[in-house]
Protein backbone atom coordinates (compact mmCIF):
# COMPACT_ATOMS: atom_id res chain seq x y z
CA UNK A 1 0.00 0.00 0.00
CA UNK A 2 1.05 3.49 -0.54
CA UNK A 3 0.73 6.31 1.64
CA UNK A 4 -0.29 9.78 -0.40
CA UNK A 5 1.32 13.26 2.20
CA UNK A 6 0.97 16.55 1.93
CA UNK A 7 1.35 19.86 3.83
CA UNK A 8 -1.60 21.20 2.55
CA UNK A 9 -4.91 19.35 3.08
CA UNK A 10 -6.68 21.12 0.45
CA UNK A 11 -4.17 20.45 -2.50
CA UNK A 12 -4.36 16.65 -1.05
CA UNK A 13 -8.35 17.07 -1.59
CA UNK A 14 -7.73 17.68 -5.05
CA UNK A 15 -5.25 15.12 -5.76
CA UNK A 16 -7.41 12.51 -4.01
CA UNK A 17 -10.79 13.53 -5.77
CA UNK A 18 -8.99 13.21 -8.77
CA UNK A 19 -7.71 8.90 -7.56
CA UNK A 20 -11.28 8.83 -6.32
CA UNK A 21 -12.45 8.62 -10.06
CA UNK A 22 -9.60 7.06 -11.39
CA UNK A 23 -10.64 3.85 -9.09
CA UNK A 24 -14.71 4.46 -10.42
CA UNK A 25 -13.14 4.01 -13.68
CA UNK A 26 -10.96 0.92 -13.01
CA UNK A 27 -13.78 -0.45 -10.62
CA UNK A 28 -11.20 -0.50 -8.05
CA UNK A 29 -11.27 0.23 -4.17
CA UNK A 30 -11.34 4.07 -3.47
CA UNK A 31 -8.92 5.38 -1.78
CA UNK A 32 -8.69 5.94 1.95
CA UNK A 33 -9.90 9.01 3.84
CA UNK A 34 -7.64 12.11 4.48
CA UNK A 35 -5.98 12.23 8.15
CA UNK A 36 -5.11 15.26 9.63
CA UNK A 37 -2.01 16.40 12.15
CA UNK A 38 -2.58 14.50 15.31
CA UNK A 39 -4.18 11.49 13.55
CA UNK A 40 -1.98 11.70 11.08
CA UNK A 41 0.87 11.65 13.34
CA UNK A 42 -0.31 8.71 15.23
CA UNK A 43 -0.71 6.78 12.14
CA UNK A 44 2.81 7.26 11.10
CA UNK A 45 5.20 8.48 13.28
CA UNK A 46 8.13 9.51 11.06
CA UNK A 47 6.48 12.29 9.47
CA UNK A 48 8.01 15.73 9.66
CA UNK A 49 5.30 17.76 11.60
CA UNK A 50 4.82 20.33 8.75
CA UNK A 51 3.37 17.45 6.72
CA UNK A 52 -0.53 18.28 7.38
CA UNK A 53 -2.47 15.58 5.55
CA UNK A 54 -1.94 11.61 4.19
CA UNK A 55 -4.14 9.10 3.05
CA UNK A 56 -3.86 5.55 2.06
CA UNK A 57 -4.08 3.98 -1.39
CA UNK A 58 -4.69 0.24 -0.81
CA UNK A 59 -4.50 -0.85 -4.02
CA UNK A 60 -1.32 0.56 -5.08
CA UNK A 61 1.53 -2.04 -4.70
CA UNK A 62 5.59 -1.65 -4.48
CA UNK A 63 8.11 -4.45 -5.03
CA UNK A 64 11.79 -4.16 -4.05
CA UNK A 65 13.51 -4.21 -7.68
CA UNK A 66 16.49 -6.05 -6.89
CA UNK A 67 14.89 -9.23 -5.46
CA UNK A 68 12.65 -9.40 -8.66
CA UNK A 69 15.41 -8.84 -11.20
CA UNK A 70 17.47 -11.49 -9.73
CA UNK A 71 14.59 -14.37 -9.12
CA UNK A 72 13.40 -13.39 -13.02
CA UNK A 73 17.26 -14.11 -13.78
CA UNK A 74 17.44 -17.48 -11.86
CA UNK A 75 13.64 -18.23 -13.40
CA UNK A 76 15.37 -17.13 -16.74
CA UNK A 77 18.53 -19.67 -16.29
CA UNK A 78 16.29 -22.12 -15.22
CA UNK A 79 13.99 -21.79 -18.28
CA UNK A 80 17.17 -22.59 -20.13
CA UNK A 81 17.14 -18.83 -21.63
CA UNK A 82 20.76 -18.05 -22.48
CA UNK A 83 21.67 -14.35 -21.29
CA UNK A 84 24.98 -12.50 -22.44
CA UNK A 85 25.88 -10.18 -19.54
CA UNK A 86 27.14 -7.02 -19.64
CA UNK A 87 26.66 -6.84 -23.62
CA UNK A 88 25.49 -4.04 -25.67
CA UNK A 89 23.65 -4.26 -28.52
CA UNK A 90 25.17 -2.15 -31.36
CA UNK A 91 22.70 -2.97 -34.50
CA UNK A 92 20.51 -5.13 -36.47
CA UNK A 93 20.71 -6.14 -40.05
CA UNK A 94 19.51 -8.90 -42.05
CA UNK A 95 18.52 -11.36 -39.36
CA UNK A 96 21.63 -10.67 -37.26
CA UNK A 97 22.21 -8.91 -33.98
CA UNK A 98 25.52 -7.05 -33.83
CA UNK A 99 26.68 -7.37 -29.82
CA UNK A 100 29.52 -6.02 -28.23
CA UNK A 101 30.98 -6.49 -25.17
CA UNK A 102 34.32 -6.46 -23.37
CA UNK A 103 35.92 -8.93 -25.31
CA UNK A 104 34.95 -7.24 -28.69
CA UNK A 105 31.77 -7.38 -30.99
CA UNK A 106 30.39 -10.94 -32.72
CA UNK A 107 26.74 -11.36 -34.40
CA UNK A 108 23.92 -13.90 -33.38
CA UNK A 109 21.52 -14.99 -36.23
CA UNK A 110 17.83 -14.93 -35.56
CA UNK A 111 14.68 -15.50 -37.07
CA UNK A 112 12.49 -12.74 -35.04
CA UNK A 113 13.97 -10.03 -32.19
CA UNK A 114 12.43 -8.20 -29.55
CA UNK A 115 14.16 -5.19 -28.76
CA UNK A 116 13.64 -4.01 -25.79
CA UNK A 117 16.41 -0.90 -24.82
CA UNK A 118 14.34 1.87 -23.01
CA UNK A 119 16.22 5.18 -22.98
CA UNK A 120 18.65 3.65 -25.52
CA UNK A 121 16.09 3.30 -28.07
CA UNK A 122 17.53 5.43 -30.90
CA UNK A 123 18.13 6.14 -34.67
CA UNK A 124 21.86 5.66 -34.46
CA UNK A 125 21.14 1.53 -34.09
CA UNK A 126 21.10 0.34 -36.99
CA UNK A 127 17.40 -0.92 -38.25
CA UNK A 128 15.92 1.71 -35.77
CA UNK A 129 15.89 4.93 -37.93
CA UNK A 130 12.01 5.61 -37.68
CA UNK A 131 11.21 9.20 -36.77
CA UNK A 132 9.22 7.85 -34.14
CA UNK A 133 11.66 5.46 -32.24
CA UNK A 134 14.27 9.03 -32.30
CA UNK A 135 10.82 10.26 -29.74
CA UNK A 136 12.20 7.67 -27.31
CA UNK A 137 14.09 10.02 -24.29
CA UNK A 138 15.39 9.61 -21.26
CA UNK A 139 14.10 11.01 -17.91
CA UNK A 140 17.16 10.32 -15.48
CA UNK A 141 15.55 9.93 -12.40
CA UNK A 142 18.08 9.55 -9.04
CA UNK A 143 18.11 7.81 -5.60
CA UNK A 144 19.89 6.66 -2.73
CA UNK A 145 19.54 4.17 0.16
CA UNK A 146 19.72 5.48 3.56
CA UNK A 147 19.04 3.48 7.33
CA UNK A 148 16.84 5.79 9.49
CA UNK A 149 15.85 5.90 12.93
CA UNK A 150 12.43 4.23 12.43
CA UNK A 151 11.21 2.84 8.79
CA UNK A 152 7.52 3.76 7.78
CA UNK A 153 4.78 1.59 7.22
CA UNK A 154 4.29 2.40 3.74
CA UNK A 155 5.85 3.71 0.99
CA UNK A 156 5.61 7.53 1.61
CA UNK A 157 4.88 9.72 -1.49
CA UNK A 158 5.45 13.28 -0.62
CA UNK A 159 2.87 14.70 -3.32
CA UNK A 160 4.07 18.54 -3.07
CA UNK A 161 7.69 17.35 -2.02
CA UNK A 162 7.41 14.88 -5.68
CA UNK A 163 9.72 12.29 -3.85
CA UNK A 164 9.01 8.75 -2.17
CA UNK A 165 10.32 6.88 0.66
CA UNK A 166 10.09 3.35 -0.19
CA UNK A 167 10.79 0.95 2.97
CA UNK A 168 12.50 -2.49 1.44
CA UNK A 169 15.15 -5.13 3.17
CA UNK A 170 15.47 -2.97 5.97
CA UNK A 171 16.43 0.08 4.57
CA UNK A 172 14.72 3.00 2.82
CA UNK A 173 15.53 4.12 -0.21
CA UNK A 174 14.29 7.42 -1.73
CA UNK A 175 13.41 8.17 -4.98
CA UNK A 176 12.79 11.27 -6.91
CA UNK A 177 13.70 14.12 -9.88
CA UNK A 178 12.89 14.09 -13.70
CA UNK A 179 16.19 15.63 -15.45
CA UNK A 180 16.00 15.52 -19.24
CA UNK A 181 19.48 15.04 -21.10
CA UNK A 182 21.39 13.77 -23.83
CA UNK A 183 24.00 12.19 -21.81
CA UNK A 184 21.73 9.36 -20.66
CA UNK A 185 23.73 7.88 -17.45
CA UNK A 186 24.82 10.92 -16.48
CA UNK A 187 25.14 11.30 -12.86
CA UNK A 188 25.18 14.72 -10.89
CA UNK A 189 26.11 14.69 -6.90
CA UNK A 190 24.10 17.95 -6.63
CA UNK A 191 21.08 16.13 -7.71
CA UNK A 192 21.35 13.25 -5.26
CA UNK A 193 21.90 16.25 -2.43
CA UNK A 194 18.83 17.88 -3.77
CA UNK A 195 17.30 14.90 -3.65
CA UNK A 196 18.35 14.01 0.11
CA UNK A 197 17.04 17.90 1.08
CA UNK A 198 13.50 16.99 -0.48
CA UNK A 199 13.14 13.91 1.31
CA UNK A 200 14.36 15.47 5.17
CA UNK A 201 11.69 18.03 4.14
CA UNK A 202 9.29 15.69 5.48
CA UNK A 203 10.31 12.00 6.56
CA UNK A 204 12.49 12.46 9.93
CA UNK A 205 15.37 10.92 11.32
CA UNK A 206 17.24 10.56 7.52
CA UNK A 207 18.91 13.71 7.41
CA UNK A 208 22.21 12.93 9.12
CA UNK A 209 22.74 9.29 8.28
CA UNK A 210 25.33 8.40 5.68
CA UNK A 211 23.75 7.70 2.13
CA UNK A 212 24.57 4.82 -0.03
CA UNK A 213 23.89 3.27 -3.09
CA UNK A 214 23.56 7.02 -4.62
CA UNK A 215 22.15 5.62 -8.49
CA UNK A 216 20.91 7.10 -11.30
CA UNK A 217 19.02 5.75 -14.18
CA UNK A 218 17.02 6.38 -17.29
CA UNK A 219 12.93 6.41 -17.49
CA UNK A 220 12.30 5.81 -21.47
CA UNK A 221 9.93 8.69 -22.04
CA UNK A 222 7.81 9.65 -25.12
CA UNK A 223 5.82 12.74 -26.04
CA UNK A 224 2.39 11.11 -25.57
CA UNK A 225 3.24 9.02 -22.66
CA UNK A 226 2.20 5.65 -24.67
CA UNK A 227 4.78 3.51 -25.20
CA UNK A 228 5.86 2.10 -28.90
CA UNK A 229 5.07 -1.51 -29.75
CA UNK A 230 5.98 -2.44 -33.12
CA UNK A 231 7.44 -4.23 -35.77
CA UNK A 232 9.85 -1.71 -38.12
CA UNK A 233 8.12 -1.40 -41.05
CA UNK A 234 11.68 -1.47 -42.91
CA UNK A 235 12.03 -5.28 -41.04
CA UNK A 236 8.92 -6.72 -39.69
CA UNK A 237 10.75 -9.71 -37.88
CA UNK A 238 12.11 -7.06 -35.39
CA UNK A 239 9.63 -5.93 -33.32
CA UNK A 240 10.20 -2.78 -30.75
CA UNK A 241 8.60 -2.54 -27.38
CA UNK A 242 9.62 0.43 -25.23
CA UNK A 243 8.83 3.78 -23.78
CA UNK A 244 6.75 2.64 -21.05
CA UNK A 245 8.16 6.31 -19.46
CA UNK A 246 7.38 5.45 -15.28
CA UNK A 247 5.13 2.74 -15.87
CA UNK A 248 7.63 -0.03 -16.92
CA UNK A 249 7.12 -2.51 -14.37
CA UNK A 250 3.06 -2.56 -14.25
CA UNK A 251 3.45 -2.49 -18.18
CA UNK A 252 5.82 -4.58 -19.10
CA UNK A 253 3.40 -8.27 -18.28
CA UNK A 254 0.78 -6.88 -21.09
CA UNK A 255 3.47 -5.55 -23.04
CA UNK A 256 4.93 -8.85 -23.42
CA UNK A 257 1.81 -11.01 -23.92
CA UNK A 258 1.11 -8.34 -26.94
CA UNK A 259 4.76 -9.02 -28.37
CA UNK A 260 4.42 -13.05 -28.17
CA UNK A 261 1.19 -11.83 -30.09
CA UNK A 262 3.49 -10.34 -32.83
CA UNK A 263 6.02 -12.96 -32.79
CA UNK A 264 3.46 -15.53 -33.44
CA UNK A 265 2.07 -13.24 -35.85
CA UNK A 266 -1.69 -13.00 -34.44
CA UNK A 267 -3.20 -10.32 -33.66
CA UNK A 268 -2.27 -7.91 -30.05
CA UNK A 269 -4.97 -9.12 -27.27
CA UNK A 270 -5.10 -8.01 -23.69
CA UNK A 271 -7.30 -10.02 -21.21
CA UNK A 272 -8.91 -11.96 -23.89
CA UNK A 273 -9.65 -9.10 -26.30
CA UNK A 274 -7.98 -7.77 -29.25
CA UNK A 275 -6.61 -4.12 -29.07
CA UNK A 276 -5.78 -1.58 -31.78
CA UNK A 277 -2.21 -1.15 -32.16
CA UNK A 278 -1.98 1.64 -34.22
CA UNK A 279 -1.51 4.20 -31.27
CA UNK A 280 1.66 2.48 -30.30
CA UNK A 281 2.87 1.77 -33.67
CA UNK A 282 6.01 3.01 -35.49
């Protein structure tokens, strides 16, 4: 569950009201009612006491990233799926993959490819040089781990503070910013200290422990917030599937039961019904 702050109950109002008919939509559970101050308070203690106003989304959900990449990798191995580490992929041409990696570059034949490269979706790999794909950006985001006094509950998102406190393993680790760039893993200190000021701002007992695991990574971001899933029309064994922008991990199950869809050359359904593709086309 996630737990929606703010220090202004009347921009929380607004906010809520707004996931109220989101869930009427979905048919989901509607959110939980605003607390105030003391209640508030009592209901999570690590607040900073300017925060006014919280309320609980039940149906929102949070996994800790690093357990689920690694049990999808032993799942992967155990599948008998053969994975080349640490390898980039530099192009496609003519049924074959060009892949580099620290011992030097080599090409693996295929009959159809998914790929898959988020933020590094772009026209300068060869086979990708649709206008479209060149839409594909990335939206660095940054965070850190840190071990505080007392973990919360829930993950915290600070709506006006536009940062999260996610509890996982022990630790919490805060996440946070939007920076939009051409150097795609580029990493800034002052951003991570930004970050760090935002997150004081209203969780307590983080602002004088040491910070580690400082990261930063790409969000594969496109102008309409859809994300592309499509053959290139130049090679229609390749088939791209990215810019799921912040939504990559909810997305990517559907996304992939569309693409086995394409591979097998049927046509894109999602729970039993057939969608229109053409929004997220190339």
């Amino acid at each position: 569950m996630v737990f929606y702050t703010h220090v202004s109950a009347d921009a929380l109002q607004v906010f809520r009201d707004n996931q109220v008919r989101r869930a009427d939509i979905l048919g989901q559970e509607r959110p939980g009612q605003i607390m105030l101050d003391g209640d508030l308070h009592d209901f999570e203690p690590v607040l900073d006491p300017h925060v006014r106003a919280g309320f609980v989304a039940h149906t929102e959900r949070y996994i800790d990233p690093g357990i689920f990449v690694d049990e999808l990798h032993a799942k992967l191995k155990e599948y008998g799926v053969e994975i080349f580490e640490q390898t980039e992929l530099v192009g496609i041409e003519n049924r074959k993959a060009t892949l580099r990696n620290a011992h030097g570059e080599t090409e693996l034949g295929f009959d159809k490819a998914v790929v898959a490269v988020g933020a590094w979706t772009s026209p300068k790999i060869k086979g990708l040089e649709s206008t479209r794909t060149a839409w594909v950006t990335s939206g660095t985001g940054y965070s850190y781990h840190v071990r505080p006094d007392r973990l919360p509950g829930y993950l915290l998102a600070s709506i006006d503070r536009k940062t999260i406190g996610v509890p996982m393993s022990g630790e919490l680790r805060v996440v946070g910013l939007m920076d939009f760039s051409t150097e795609i893993e580029e990493f800034s200190p002052d951003r991570i200290h930004h970050l760090a000021s935002q997150a004081s701002a209203f969780i307590q007992g983080i602002a004088d422990k040491p910070r580690f695991r400082e990261w930063t990574g790409p969000r594969p971001m496109t102008p309409t917030g859809l994300p592309i899933i499509s053959p290139l029309k130049s090679a229609p064994n390749v088939i791209v599937a990215t810019g799921h922008n912040m939504h990559g991990l909810s997305l990517g199950p559907v996304t992939a039961e569309v693409v086995v869809s394409m591979v097998e050359d049927k046509p894109g359904r999602v729970a039993g019904a057939e969608i229109d593709m053409e929004p997220f086309s190339l």
